[in-house]
Protein backbone atom coordinates (compact mmCIF):
# COMPACT_ATOMS: atom_id res chain seq x y z
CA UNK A 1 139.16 111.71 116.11
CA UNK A 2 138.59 113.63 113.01
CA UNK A 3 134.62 113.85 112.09
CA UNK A 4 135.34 115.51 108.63
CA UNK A 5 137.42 112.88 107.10
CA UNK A 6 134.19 110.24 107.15
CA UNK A 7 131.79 112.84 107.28
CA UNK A 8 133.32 114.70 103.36
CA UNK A 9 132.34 111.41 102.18
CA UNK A 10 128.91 110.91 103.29
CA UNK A 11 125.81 111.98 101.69
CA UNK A 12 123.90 113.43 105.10
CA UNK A 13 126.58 115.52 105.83
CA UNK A 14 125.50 119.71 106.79
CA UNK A 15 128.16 122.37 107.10
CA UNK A 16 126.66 125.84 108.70
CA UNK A 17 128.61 128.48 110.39
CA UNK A 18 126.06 128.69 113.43
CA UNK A 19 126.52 124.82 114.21
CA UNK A 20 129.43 123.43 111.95
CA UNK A 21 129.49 120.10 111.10
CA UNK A 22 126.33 118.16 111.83
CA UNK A 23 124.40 114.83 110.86
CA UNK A 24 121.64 115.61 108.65
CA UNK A 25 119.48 112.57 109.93
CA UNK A 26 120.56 113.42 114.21
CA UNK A 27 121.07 116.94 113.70
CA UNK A 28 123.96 116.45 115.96
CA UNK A 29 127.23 117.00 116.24
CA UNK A 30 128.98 113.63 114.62
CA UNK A 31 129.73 111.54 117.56
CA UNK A 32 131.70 108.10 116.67
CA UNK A 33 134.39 106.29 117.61
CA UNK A 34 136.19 104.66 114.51
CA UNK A 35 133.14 104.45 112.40
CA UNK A 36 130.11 106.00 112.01
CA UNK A 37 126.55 103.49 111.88
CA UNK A 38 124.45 105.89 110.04
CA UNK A 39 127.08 106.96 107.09
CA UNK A 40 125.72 107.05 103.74
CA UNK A 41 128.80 106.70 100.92
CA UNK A 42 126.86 107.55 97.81
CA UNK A 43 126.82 109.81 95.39
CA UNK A 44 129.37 112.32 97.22
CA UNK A 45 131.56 109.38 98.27
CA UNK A 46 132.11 108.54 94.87
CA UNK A 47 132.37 111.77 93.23
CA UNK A 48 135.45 112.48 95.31
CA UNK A 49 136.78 109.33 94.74
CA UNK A 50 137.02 109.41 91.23
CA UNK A 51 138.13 112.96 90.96
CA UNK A 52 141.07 111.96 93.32
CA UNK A 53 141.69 108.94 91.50
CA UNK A 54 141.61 111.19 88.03
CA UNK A 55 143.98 113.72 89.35
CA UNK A 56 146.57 111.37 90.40
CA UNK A 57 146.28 109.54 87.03
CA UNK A 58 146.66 112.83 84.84
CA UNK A 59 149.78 113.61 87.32
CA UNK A 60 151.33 110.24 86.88
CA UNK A 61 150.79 110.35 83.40
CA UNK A 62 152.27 114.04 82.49
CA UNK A 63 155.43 112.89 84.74
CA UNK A 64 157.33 112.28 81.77
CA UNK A 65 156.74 115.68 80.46
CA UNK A 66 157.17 117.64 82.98
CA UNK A 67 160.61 116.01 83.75
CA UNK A 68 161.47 116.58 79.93
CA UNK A 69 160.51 120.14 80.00
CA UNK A 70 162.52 120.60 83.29
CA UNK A 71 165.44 118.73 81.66
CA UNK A 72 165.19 120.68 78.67
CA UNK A 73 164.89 123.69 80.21
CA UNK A 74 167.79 123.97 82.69
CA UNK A 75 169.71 122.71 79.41
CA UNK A 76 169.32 125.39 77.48
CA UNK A 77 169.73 127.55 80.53
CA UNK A 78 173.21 126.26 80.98
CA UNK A 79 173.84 126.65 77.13
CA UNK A 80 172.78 130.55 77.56
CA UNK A 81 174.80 131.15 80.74
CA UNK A 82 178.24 129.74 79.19
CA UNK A 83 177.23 131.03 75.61
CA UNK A 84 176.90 134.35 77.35
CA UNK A 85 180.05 133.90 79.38
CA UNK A 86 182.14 133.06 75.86
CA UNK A 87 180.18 135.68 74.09
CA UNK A 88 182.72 138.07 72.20
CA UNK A 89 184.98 137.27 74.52
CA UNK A 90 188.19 138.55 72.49
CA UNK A 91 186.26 141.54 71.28
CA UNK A 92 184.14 143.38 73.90
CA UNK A 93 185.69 146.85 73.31
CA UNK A 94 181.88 148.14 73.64
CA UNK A 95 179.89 148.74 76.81
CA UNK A 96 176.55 147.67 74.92
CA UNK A 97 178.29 143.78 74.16
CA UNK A 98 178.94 143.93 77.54
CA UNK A 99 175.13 144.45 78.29
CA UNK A 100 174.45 141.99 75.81
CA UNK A 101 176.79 139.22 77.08
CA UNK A 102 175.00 139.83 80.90
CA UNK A 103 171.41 139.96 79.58
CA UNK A 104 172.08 136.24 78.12
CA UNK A 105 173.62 134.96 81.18
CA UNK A 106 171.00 136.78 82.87
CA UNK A 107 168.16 134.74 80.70
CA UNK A 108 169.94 131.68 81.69
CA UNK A 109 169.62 132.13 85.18
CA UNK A 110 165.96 132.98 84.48
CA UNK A 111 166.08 129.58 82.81
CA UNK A 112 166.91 127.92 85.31
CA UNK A 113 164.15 128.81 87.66
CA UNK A 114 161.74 128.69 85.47
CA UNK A 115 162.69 125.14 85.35
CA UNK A 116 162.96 124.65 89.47
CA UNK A 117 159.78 126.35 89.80
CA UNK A 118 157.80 123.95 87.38
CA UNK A 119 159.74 120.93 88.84
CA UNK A 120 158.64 122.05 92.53
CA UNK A 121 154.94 122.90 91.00
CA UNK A 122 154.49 119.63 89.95
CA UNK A 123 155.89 117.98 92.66
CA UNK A 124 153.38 119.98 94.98
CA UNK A 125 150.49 119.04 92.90
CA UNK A 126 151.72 115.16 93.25
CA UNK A 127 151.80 115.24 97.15
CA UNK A 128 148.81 117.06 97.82
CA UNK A 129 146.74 114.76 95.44
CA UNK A 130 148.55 111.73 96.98
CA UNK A 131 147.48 113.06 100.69
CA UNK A 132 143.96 113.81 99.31
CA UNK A 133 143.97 109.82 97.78
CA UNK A 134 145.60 108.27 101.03
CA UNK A 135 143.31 110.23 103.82
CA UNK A 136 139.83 108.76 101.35
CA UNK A 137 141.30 105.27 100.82
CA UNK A 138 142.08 105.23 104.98
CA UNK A 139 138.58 106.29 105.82
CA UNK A 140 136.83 104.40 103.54
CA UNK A 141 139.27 101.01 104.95
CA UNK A 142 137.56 101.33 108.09
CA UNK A 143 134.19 100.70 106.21
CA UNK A 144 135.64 97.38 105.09
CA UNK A 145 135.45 99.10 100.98
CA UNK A 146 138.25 98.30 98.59
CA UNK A 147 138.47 99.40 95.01
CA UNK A 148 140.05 98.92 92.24
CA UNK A 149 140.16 101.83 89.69
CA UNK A 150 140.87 101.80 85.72
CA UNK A 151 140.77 104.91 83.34
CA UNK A 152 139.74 105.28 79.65
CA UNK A 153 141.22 108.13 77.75
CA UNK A 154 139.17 109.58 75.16
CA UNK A 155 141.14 111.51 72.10
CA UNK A 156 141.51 115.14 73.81
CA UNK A 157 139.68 117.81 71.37
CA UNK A 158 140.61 121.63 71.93
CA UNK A 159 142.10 121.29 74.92
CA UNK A 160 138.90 119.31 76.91
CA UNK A 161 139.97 115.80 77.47
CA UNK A 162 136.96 112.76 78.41
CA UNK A 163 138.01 110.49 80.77
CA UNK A 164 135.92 107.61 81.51
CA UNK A 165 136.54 106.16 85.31
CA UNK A 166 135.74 103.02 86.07
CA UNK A 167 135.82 101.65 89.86
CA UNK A 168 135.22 98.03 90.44
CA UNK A 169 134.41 97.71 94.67
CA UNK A 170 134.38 95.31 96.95
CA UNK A 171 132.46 95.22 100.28
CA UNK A 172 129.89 97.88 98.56
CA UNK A 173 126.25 98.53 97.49
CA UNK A 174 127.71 98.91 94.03
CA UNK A 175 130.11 96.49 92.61
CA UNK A 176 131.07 98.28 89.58
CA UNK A 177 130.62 102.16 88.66
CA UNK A 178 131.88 103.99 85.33
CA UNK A 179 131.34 107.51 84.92
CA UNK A 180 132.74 109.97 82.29
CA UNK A 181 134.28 113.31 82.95
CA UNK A 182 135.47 116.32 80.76
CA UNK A 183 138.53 117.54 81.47
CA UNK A 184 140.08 120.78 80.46
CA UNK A 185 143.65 120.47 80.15
């Protein structure tokens, strides 16, 4: 069973190299079959949740731009590489057009992975923050907690954006949390 999935989440965890993971209130080893009795989901627990929650809703929302600027991109990459190609076409009598029709297919090409390599950025972002979301909302099912999470988007000002989370629970000591974070994007 993995120990560090509940025990990331609770507030009595202790991480040392000489003993690794142990229970602040056994000093032991964690020990448990599918849940732990003496977990404490507090402050920690929902700290991590909302950042998780956060990063998945500032991915979700910048999908559209991202996917524009990838669009965009190889675009105008495939403009360079034929405008290149037809460059002077009926006139290249000079070795330095030639250099100039190959450095703008060139920047095409360099176009075009700059717009893969965003694409597959973004995409890695997405499914690391969706594995970070599913392996909390897993461990904290076995607790018997279910949430329900809503965002408030403050005006962003010089590039730090507030984002008020709010997390409504259900089998918890708290019912309803909001806290606000600053951003920088």
């Amino acid at each position: 069973m993995n120990f560090s999935r509940h025990c990331d989440l609770c507030d009595n965890r202790i991480s040392s190299l000489e003993k690794g993971l142990t229970c602040n209130l056994t000093n032991k080893k964690p020990d448990f079959n599918n849940t732990c009795s003496k977990i404490t989901l507090d402050k920690k627990f929902q700290e991590i949740l909302e950042i998780a929650n956060i990063e998945l809703e500032i991915l979700r929302r910048n999908k559209k731009s991202i996917h524009w600027t990838f669009y965009s991109t190889i675009i105008g990459g495939f403009l360079l590489i034929i405008g290149g190609y037809f460059f002077s076409d009926w006139t290249i009598h000079s070795i330095f057009l030639w250099y100039v029709k190959i450095g703008i297919i060139g920047a095409g090409f360099t176009f075009l992975g700059i717009a893969y390599s965003k694409l597959n950025g973004f995409r890695k972002k997405e499914k690391k923050a969706r594995f970070d979301k599913l392996k909390i909302d897993e461990t904290i099912n076995k607790y018997g907690i279910e949430y329900n999470p809503s965002f408030d988007f403050e005006k962003k000002i010089h590039g730090i954006q507030e984002v008020n989370v709010n997390l409504e629970f259900k089998n918890w000591t708290k019912k309803r949390t909001t806290t606000p974070y600053k951003i920088n994007c």
